[in-house]
C-alpha atoms as a PDB file:
ATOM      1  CA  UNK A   1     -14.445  11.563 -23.976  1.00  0.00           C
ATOM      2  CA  UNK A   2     -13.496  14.796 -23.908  1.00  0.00           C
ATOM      3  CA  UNK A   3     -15.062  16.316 -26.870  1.00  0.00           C
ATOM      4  CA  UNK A   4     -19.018  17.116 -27.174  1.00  0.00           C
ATOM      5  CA  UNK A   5     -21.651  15.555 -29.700  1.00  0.00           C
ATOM      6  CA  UNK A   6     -22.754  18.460 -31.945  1.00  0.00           C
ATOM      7  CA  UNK A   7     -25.566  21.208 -30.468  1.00  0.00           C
ATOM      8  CA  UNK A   8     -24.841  19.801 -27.158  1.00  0.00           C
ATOM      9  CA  UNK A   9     -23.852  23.277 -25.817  1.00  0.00           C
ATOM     10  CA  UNK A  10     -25.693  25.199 -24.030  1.00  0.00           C
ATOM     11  CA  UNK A  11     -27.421  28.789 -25.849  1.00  0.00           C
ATOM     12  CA  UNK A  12     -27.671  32.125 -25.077  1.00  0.00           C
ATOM     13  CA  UNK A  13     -31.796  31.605 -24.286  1.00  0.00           C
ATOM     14  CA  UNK A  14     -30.905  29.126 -21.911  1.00  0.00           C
ATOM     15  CA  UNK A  15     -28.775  31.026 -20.014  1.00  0.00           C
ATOM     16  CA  UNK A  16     -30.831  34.059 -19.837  1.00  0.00           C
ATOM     17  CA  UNK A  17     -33.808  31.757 -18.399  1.00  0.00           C
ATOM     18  CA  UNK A  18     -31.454  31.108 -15.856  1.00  0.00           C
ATOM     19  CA  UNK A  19     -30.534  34.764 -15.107  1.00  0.00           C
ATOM     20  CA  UNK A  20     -34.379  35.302 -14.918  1.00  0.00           C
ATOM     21  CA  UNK A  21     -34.978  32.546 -12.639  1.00  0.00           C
ATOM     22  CA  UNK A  22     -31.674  33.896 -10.320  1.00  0.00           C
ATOM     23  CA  UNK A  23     -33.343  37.304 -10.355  1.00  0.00           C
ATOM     24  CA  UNK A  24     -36.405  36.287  -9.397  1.00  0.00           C
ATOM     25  CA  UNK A  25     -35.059  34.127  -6.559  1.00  0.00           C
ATOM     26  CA  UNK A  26     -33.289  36.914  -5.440  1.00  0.00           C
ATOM     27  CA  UNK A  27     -36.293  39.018  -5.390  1.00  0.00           C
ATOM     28  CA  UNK A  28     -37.788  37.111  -3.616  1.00  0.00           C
ATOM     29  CA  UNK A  29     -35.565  36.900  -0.947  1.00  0.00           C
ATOM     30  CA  UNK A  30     -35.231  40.496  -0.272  1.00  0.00           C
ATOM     31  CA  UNK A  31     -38.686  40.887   0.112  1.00  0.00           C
ATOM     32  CA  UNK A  32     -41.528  43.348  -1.849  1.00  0.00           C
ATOM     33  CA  UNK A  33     -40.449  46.312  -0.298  1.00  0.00           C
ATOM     34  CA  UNK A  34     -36.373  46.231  -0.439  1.00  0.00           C
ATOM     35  CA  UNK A  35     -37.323  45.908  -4.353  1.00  0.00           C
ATOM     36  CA  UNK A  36     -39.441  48.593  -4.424  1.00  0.00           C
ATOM     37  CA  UNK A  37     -37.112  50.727  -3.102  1.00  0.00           C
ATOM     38  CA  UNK A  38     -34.229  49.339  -5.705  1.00  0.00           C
ATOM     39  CA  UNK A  39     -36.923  49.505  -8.603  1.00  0.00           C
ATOM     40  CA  UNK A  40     -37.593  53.510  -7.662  1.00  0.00           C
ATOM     41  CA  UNK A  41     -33.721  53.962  -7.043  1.00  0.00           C
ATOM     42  CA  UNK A  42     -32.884  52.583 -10.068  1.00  0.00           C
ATOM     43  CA  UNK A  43     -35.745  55.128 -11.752  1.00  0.00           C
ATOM     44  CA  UNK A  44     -34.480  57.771  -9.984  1.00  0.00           C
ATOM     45  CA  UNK A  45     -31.299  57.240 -11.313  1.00  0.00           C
ATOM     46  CA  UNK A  46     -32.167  56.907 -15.189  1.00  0.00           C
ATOM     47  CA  UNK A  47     -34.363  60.129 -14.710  1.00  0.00           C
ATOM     48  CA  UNK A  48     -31.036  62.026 -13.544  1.00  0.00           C
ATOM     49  CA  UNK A  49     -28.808  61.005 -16.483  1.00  0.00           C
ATOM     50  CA  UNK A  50     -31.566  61.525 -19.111  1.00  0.00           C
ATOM     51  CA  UNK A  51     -31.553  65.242 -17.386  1.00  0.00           C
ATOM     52  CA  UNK A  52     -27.779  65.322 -17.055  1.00  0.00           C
ATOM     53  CA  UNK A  53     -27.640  64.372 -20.736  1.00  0.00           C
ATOM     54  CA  UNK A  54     -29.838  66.616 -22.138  1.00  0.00           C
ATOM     55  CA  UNK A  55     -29.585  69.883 -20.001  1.00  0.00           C
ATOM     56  CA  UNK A  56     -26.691  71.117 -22.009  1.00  0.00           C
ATOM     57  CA  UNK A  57     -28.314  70.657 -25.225  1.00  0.00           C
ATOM     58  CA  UNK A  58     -31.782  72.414 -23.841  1.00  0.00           C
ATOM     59  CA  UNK A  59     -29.036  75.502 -22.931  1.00  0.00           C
ATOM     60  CA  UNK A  60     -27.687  75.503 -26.247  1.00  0.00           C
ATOM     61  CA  UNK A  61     -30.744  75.718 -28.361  1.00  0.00           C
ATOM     62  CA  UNK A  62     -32.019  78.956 -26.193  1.00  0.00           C
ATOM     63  CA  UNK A  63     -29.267  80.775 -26.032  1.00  0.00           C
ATOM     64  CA  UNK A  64     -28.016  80.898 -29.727  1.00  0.00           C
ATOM     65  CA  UNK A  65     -31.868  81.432 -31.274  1.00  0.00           C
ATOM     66  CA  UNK A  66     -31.256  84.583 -33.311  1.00  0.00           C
ATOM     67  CA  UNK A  67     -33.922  87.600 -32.868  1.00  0.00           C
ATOM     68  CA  UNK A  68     -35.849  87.732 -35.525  1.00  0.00           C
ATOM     69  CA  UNK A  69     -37.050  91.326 -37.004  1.00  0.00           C
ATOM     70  CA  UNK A  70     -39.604  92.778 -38.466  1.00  0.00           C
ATOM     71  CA  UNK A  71     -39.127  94.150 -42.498  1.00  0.00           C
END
């Protein structure tokens, strides 16, 4: 019997309730304030590259806006 009845695998929902579930074990475990401190690292961190990614574009724009003259 090596072969599986049809829909007898296993989907993607499934496996993500079970990634939840992990994640919320492991929360749990490390205690409120260990994932505070990851949730404001991890913050910190998106803030940085959103800065990082849009610095030189901020540059850009400023430095190449023509003066504009009176007629």
């Amino acid at each position: 019997m090596n072969c599986r009845t049809h829909g007898s695998k296993p989907t993607l929902a499934l496996w993500m309730l079970v990634a939840l579930a992990d994640l919320a074990i492991v929360a749990t475990a490390a205690g409120p304030i260990t994932l505070l401190l990851v949730v404001v690292g991890l913050m910190v961190l998106a803030g940085g590259v959103y800065v990082a990614r849009n610095l030189p574009n901020r540059a850009a724009t400023t430095a190449e806006a023509p003066i504009r003259r009176r007629a």
